[in-house]
N, C-alpha and C. Protein backbone atom coordinates (compact mmCIF):
# COMPACT_ATOMS: atom_id res chain seq x y z
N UNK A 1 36.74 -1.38 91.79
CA UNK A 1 38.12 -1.65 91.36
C UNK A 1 38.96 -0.37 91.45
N UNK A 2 38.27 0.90 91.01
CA UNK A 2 39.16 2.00 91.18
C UNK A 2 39.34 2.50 92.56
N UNK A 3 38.59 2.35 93.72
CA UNK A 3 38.63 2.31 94.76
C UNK A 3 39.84 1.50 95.38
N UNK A 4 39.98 0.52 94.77
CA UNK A 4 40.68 -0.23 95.47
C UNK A 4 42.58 -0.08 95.24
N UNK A 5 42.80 0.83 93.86
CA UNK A 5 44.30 1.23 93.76
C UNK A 5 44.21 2.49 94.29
N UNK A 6 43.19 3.42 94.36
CA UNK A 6 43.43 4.50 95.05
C UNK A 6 43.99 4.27 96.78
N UNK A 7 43.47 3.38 96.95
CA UNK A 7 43.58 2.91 98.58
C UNK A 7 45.10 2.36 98.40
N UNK A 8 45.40 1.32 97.36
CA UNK A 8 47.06 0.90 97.50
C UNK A 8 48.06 2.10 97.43
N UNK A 9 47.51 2.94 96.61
CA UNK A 9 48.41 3.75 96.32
C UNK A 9 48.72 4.96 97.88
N UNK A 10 47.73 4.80 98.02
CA UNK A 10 47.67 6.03 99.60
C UNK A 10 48.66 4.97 100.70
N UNK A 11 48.08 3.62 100.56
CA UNK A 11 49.08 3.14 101.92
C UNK A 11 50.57 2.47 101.48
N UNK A 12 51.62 2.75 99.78
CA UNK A 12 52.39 2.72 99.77
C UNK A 12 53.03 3.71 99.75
N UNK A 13 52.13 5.25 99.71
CA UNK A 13 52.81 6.26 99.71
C UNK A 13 52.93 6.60 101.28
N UNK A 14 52.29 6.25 102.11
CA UNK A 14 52.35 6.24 103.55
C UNK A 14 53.64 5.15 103.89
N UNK A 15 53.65 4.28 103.54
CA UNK A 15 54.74 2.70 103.96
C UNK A 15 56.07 3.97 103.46
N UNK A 16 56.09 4.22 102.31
CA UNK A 16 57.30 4.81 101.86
C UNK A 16 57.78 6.03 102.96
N UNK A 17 57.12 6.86 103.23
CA UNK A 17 56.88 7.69 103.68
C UNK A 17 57.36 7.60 105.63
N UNK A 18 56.98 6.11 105.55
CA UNK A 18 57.21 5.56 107.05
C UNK A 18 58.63 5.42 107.18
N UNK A 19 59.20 4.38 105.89
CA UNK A 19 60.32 3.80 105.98
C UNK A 19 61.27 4.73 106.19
N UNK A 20 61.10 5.85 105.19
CA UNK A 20 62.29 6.56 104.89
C UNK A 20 62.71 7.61 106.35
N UNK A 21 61.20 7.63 107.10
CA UNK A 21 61.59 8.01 108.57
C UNK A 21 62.33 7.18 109.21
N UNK A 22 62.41 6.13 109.69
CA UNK A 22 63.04 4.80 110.37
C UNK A 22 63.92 4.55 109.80
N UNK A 23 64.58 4.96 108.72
CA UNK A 23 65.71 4.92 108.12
C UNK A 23 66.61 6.24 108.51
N UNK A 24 66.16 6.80 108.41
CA UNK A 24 66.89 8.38 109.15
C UNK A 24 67.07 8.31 110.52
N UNK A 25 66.10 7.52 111.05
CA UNK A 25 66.03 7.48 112.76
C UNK A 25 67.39 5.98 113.10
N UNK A 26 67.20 5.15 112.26
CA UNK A 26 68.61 4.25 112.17
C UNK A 26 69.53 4.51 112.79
N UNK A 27 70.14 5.62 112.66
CA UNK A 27 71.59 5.95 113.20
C UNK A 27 71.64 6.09 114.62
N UNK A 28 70.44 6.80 114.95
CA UNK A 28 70.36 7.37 116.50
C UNK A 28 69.49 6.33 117.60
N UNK A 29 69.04 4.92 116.62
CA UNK A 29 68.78 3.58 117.36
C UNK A 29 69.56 3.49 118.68
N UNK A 30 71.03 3.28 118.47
CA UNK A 30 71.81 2.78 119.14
C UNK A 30 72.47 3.97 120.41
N UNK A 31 71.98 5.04 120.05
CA UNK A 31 72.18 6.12 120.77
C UNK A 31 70.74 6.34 121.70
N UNK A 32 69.94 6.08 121.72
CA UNK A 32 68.87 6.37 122.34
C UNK A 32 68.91 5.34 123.14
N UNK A 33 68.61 4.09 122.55
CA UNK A 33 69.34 2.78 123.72
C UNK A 33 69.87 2.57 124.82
N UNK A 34 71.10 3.42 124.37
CA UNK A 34 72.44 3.50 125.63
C UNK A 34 71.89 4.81 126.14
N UNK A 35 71.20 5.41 125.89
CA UNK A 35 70.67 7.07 126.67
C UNK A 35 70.00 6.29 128.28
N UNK A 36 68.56 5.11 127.22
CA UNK A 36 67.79 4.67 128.36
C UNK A 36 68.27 4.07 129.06
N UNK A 37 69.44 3.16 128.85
CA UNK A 37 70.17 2.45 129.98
C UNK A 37 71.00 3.45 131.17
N UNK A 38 71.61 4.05 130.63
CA UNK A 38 72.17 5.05 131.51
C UNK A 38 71.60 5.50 132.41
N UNK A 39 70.06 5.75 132.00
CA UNK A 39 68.79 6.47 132.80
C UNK A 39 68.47 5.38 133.87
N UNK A 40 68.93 4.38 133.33
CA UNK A 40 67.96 3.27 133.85
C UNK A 40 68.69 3.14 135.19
N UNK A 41 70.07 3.08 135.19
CA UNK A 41 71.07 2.58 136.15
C UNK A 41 71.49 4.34 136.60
């Protein structure tokens, strides 16, 4: 049983940890997008 919140706790501190990257990266979504299209054509 204690095994098993040590493990939740490691992969919501990782999830958190994820999000708050992909949340910062958000803005520059729509900029990287139009980078690869540009590239593309």
């Amino acid at each position: 049983m204690h095994i098993y919140i040590y493990i939740y706790k490691y992969i919501h501190i990782y999830l958190h940890v994820l999000l708050r990257r992909h949340f910062l990266m958000l803005p520059l979504l729509p900029y990287l997008l139009v980078r690869k299209e540009k590239n593309g054509i």
